[in-house]
Protein backbone atom coordinates (compact mmCIF):
# COMPACT_ATOMS: atom_id res chain seq x y z
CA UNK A 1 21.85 24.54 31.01
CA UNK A 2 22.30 20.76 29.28
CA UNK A 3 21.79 18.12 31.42
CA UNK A 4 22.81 14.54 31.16
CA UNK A 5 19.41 13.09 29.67
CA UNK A 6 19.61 15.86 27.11
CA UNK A 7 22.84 15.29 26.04
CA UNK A 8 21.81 11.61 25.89
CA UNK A 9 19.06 12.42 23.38
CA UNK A 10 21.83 14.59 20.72
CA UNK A 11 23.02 12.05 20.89
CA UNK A 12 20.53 9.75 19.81
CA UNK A 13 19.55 12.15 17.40
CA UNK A 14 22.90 11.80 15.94
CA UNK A 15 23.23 8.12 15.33
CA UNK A 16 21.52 7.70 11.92
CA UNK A 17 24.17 10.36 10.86
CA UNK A 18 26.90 8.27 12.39
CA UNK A 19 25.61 4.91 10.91
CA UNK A 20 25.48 6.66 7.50
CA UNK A 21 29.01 8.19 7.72
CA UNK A 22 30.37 4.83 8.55
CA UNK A 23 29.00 3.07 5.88
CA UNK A 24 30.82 5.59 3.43
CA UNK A 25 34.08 5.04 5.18
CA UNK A 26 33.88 8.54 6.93
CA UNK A 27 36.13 8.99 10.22
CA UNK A 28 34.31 9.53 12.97
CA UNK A 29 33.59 13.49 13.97
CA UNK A 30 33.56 14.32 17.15
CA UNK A 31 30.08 15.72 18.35
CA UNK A 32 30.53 18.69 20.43
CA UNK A 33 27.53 21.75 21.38
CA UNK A 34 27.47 24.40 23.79
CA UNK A 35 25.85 23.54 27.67
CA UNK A 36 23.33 26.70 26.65
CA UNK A 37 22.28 29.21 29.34
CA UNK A 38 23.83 28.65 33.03
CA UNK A 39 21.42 29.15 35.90
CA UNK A 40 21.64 32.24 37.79
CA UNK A 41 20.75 31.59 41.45
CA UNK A 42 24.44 29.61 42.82
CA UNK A 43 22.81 26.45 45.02
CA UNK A 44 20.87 25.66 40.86
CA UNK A 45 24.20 26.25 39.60
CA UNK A 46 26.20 24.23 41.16
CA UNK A 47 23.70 21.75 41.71
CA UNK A 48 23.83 21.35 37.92
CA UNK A 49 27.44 21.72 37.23
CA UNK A 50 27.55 18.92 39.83
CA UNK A 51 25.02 16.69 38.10
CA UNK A 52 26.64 17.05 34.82
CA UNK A 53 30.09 16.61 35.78
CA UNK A 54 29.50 13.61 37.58
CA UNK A 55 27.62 11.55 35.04
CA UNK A 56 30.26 12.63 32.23
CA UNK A 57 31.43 8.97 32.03
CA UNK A 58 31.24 8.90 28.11
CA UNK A 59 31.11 12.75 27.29
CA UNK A 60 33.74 15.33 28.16
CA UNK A 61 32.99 18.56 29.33
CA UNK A 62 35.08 21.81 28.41
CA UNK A 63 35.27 24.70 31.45
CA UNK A 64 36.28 27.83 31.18
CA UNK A 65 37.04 30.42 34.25
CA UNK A 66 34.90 33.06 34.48
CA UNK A 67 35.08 35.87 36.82
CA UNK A 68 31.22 36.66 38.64
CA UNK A 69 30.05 39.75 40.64
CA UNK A 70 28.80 38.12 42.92
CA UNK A 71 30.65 34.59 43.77
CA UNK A 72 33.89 35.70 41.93
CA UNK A 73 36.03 33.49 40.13
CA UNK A 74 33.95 30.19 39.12
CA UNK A 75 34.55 27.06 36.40
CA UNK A 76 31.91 27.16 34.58
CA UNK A 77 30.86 24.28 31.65
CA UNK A 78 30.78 25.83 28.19
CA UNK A 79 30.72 22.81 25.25
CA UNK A 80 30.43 19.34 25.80
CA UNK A 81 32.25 16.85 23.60
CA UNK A 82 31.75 13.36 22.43
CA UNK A 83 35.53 12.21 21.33
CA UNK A 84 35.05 9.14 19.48
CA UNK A 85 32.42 6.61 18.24
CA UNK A 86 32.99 4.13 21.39
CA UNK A 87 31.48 7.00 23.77
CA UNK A 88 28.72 7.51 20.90
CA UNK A 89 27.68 4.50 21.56
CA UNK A 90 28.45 3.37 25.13
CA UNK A 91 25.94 6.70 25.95
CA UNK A 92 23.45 5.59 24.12
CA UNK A 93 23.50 1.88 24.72
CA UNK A 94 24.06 1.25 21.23
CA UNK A 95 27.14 -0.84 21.24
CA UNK A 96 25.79 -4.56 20.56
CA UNK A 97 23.07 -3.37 17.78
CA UNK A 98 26.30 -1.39 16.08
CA UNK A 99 28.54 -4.79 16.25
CA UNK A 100 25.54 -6.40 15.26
CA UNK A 101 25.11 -4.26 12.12
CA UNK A 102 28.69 -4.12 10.94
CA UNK A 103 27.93 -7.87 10.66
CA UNK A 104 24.89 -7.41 8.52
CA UNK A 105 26.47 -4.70 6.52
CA UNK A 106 29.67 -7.56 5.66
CA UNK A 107 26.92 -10.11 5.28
CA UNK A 108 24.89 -7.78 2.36
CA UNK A 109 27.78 -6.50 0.91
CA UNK A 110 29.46 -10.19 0.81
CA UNK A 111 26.40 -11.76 -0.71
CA UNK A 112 24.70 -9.27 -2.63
CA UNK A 113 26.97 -6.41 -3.67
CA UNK A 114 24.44 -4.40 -6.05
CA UNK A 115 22.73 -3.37 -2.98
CA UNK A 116 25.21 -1.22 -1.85
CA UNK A 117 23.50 2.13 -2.85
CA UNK A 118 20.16 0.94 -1.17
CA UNK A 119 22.78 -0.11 2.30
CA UNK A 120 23.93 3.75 1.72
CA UNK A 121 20.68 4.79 2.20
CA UNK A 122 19.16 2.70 4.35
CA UNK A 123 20.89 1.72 7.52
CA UNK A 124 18.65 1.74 9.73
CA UNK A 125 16.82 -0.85 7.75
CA UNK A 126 19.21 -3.14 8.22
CA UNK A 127 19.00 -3.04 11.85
CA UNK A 128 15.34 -3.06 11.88
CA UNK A 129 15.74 -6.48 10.26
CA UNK A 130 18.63 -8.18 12.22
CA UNK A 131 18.65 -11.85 12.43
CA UNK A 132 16.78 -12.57 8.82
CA UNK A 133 19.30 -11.08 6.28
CA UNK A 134 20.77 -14.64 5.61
CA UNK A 135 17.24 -15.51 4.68
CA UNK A 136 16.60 -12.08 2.54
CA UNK A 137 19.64 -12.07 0.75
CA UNK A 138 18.93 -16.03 -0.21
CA UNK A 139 15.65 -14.69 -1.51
CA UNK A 140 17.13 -11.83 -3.44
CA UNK A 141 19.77 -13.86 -5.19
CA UNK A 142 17.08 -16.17 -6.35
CA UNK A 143 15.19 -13.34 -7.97
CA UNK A 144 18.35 -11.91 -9.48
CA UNK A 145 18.84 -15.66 -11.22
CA UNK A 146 15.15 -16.00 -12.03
CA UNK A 147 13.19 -12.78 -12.40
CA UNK A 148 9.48 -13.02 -12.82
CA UNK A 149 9.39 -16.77 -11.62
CA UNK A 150 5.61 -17.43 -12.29
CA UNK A 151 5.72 -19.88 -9.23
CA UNK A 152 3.86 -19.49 -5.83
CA UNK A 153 6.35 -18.40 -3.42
CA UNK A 154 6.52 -21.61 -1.53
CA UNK A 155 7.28 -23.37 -4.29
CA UNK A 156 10.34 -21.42 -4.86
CA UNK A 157 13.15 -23.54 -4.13
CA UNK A 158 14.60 -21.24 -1.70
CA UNK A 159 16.68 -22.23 1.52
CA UNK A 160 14.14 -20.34 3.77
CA UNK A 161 10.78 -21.54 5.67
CA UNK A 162 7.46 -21.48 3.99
CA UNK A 163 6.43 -19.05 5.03
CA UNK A 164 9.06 -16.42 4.84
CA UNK A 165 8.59 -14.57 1.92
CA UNK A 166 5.10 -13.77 2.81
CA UNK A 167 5.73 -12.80 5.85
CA UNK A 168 8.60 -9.95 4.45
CA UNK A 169 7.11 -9.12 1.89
CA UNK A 170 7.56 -5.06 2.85
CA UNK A 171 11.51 -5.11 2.96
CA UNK A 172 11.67 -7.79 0.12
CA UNK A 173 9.80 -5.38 -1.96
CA UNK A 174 12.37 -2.72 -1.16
CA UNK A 175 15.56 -4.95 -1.91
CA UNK A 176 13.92 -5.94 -5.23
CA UNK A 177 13.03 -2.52 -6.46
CA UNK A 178 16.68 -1.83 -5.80
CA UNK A 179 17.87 -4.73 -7.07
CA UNK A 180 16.53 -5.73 -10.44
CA UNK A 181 16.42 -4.17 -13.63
CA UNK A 182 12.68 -2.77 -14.94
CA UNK A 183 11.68 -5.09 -17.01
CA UNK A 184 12.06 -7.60 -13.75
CA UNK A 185 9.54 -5.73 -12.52
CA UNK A 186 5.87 -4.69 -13.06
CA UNK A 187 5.63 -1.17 -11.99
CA UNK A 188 2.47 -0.94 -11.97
CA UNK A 189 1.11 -3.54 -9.52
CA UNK A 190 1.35 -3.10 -6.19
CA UNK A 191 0.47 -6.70 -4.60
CA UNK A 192 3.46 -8.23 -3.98
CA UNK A 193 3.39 -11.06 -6.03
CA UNK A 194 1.80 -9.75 -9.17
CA UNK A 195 4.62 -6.69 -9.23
CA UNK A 196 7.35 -9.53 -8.98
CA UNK A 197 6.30 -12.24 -10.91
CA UNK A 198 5.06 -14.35 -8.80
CA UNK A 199 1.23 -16.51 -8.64
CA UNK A 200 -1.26 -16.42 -6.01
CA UNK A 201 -4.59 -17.06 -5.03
CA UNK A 202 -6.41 -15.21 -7.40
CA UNK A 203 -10.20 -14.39 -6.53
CA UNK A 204 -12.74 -16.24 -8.90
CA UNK A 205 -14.95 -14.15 -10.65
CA UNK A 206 -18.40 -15.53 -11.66
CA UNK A 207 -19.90 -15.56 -15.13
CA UNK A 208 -23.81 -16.50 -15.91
CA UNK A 209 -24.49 -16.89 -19.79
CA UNK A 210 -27.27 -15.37 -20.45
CA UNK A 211 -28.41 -16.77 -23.78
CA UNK A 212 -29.12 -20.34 -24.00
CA UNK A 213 -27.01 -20.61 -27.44
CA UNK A 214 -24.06 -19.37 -26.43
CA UNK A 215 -22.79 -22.47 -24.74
CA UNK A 216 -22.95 -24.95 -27.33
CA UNK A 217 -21.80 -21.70 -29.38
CA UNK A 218 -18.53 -20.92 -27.84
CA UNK A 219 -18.11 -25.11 -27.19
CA UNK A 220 -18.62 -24.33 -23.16
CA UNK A 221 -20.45 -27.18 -21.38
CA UNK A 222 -22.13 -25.09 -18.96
CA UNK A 223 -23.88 -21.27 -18.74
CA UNK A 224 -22.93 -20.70 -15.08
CA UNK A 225 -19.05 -20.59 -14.19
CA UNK A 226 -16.10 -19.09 -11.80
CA UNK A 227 -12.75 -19.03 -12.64
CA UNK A 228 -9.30 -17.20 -11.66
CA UNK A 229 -9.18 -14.05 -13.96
CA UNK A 230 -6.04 -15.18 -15.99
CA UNK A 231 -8.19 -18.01 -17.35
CA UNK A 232 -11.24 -16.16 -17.66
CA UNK A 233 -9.52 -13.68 -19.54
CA UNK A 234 -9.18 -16.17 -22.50
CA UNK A 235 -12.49 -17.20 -23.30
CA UNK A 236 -13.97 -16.29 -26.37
CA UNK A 237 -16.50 -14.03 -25.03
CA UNK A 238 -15.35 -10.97 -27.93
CA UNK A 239 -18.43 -8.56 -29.02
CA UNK A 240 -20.99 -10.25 -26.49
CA UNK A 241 -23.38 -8.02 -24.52
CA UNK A 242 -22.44 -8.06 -20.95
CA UNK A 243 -24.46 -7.13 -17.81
CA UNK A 244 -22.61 -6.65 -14.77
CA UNK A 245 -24.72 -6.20 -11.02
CA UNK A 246 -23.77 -6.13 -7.33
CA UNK A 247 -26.01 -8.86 -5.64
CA UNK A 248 -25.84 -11.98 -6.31
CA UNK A 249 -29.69 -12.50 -6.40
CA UNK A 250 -30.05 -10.21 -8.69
CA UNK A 251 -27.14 -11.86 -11.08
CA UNK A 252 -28.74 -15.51 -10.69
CA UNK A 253 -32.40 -13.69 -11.28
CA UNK A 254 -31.42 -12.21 -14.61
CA UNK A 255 -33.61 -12.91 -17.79
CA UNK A 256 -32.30 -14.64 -21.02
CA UNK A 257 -31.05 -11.95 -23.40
CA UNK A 258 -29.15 -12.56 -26.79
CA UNK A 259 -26.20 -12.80 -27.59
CA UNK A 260 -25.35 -11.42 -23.27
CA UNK A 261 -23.66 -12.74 -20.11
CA UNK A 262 -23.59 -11.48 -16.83
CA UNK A 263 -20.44 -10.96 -14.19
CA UNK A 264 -20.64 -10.71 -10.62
CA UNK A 265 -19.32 -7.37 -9.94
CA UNK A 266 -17.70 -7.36 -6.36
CA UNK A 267 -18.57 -3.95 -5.73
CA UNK A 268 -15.09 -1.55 -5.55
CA UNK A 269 -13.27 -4.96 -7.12
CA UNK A 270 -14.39 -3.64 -10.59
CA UNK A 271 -11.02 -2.58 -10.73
CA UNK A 272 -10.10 -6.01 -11.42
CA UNK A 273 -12.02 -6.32 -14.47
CA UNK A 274 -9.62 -4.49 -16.56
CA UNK A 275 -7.96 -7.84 -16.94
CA UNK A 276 -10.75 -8.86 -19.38
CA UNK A 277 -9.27 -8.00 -22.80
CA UNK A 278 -12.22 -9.02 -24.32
CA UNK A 279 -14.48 -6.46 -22.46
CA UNK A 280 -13.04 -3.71 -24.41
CA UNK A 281 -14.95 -5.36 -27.38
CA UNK A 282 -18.36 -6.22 -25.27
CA UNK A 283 -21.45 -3.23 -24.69
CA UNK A 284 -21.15 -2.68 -21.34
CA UNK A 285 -24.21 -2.12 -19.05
CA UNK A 286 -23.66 -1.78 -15.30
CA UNK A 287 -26.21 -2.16 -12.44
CA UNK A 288 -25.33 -1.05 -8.84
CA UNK A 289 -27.47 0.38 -5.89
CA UNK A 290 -28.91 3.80 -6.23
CA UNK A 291 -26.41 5.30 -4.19
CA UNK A 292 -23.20 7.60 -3.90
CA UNK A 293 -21.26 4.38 -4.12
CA UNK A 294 -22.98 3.02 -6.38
CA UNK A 295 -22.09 6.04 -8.83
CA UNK A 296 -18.49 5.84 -7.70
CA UNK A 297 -18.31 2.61 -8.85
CA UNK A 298 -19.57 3.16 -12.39
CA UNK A 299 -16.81 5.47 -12.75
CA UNK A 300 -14.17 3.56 -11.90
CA UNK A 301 -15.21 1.14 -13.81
CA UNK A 302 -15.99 3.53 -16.97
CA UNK A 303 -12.20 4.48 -16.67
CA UNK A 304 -11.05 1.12 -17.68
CA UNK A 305 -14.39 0.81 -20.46
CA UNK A 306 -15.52 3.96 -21.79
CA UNK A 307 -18.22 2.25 -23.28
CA UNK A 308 -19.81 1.37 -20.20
CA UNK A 309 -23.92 2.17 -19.47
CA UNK A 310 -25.39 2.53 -16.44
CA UNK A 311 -29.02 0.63 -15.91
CA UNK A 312 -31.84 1.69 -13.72
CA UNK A 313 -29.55 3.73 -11.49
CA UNK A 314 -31.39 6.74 -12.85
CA UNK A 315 -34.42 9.58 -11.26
CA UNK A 316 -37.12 7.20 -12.83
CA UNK A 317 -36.42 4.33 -10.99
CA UNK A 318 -35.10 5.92 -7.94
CA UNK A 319 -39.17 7.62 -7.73
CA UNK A 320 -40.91 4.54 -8.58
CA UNK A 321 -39.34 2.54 -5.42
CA UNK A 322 -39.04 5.45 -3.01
CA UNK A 323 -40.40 4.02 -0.52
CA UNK A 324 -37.58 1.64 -0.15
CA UNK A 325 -35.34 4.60 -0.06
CA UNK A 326 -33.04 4.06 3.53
CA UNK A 327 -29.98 6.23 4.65
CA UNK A 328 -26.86 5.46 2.92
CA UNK A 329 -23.20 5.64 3.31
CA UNK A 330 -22.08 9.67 3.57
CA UNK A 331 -20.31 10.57 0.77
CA UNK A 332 -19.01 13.60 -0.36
CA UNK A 333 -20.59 15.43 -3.35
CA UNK A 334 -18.79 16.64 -6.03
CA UNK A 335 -17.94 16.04 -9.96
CA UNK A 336 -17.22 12.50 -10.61
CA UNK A 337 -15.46 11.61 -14.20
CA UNK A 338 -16.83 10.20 -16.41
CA UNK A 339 -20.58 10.56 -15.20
CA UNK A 340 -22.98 11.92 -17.71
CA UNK A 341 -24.72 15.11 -16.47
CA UNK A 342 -28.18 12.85 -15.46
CA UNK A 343 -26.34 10.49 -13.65
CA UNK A 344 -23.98 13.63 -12.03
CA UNK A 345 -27.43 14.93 -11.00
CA UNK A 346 -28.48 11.77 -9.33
CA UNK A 347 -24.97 11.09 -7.70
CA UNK A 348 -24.98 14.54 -6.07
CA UNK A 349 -29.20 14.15 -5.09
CA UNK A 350 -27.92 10.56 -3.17
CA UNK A 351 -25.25 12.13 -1.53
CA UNK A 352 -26.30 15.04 -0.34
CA UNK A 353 -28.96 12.95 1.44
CA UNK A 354 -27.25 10.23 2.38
CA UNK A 355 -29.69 8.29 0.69
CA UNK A 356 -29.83 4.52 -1.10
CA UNK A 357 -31.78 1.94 -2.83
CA UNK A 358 -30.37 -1.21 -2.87
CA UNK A 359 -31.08 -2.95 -6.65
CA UNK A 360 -32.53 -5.94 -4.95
CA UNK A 361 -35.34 -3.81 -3.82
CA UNK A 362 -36.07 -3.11 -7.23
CA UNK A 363 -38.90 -5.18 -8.14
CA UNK A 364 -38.02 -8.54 -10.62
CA UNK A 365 -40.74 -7.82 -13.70
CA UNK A 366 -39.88 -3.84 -14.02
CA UNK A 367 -36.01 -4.91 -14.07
CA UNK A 368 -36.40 -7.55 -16.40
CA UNK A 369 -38.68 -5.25 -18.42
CA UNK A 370 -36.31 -2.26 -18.85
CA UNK A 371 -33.34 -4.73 -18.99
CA UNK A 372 -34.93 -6.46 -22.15
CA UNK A 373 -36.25 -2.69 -23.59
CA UNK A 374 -32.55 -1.09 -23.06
CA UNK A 375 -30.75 -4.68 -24.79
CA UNK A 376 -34.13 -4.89 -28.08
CA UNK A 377 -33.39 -0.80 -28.32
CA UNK A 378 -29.86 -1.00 -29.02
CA UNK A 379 -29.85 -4.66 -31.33
């Protein structure tokens, strides 16, 4: 048989129903369900009946006389019923967050009626975020007026503290996916501020020239620079050769090449390289560590440039410095796109064995030699 505590928790369960039917101007419905299966041994039974009858402050209980062998003629519970929305939530101590969101709810709809659909949908939401939505409805109104702002958020002349908008971004990315038309927004991105419009701290990527001409060529007063990638992504560096590594030694350790530059690769920030318009014009060579990772990372980075080449991340090398072969990363082997079948081979050698060779342990003269044959072969 139902006892109090489970009655309190259908009724729990119930709530986000009730908060939903309000919002659409729904009367209340009554909850009622059956009190299940009575006990069959009489000091349980009425020990239960007793217990249920006396906490029934904010439920009601329906009996109905039925006739036993054994004790005769007993009341016996058969539904219990919830009458209104005041018992709702007086049972489950609900009634100040309720008042509290029927404020919110005026607030949103007052300020910022196009949300109504996403309110509809989201009540509980709005609870979770009681006591900011004066602040997250000034922010959304701002957007509304001035999509894609191309400010830093606390320069955004915005009625809320500095920090604010950074530190909601979750629920302000909700609001604004609801609120503002697609072309407001950059589908695309996921970082807050890049999908809205916004600037930010962008990481610096680092560029070595590699040819001693190109400087005075291009009209750059310097071979060795880092810059945001929105800037970097308008230098004239169309139709170069470009050599991007994974350690930095090995970037500043480089030989002169024509006509080349090198770029710090980051590792699994390759990604971010796609910003580089002019590296869809550039031959591509890419030089990781000899392992699973490594070979991961040449295909993500061959999804954004086809034209990408690895270097010395091949069975030549990998035998010619096995002794500084050490256990790598696991990895799971399998097809990776993009790879050509010798570099598939390698990928699936390295991580079957959990092996790696870090490029640094490669030794200076053979890089630079096969570095210069690859670059003289394909002038």
């Amino acid at each position: 048989m139902i006892t109090a505590p489970e009655i309190v928790t259908r009724a729990r369960r119930a709530y986000p129903a009730f908060l939903r039917s309000w919002l659409a101007g729904e009367p209340f419905t009554p909850l009622n369900f059956p009190v299940g299966n009575t006990p069959g041994e009489y000091r349980a039974l009425q020990k239960a009946v007793t217990q249920l009858l006396d906490r029934a402050k904010y439920y009601r209980v329906e009996l109905q006389t039925r006739s036993t062998r054994t004790y005769g003629a007993q009341s016996l519970p058969v539904r219990v019923y919830i009458d209104s929305a005041a018992d709702l939530l007086r049972l489950i101590d609900k009634q100040a967050e309720f008042a509290a969101f029927q404020q919110d709810v005026a607030l949103i709809r007052a300020q910022v009626p196009q949300l109504e659909d996403w309110l509809q949908a989201n009540p509980q939401r709005v609870i979770e975020h009681h006591g900011v939505w004066p602040e997250l409805l000034a922010v959304c109104s701002y957007f509304l007026a001035h999509p894609q702002p191309d400010r830093y958020a606390r320069e955004l002349p915005i009625a809320v503290h500095t920090k604010f908008i950074e530190e909601h971004t979750g629920i302000l990315r909700r609001l604004l996916d609801a609120l503002l038309p697609p072309q407001a927004i950059a589908g695309d991105e996921t970082p807050f501020e890049l999908r809205f419009g916004l600037r930010y701290d962008e990481a610096l990527v680092r560029i070595r020239l590699l040819d001693p001409a190109l400087g005075p060529h291009l009209g750059l007063p310097l071979h060795d620079l880092s810059a945001p990638l929105s800037q970097l992504a308008g230098l004239p560096f169309a139709n170069l050769d470009c050599v991007i590594v994974e350690n930095k030694l090995v970037f500043l350790t480089l030989p002169a090449l024509p006509h080349s530059i090198a770029i710090f690769g980051g590792g699994f920030r390759v990604d971010q390289l796609s910003k580089l318009p002019w590296l869809q014009t550039c031959r591509l060579w890419y030089w990781g560590d000899l392992d699973a990772q490594g070979f991961q990372i040449l295909a993500r980075l061959r999804s954004h440039y086809p034209q990408t080449r690895s270097l010395l991340m091949d069975a030549p090398t990998l035998a010619a410095f096995q002794q500084f072969v050490v256990p790598g990363t696991p990895c799971p082997a399998g097809a990776l796109p993009g790879l050509t079948s010798a570099e598939q081979a390698v990928f699936d050698h390295l991580a079957n064995s959990t092996l790696r060779l870090e490029q640094e342990r490669i030794s200076h003269t053979y890089a630079r030699e096969q570095l210069q044959q690859v670059v003289k072969r394909e002038l």
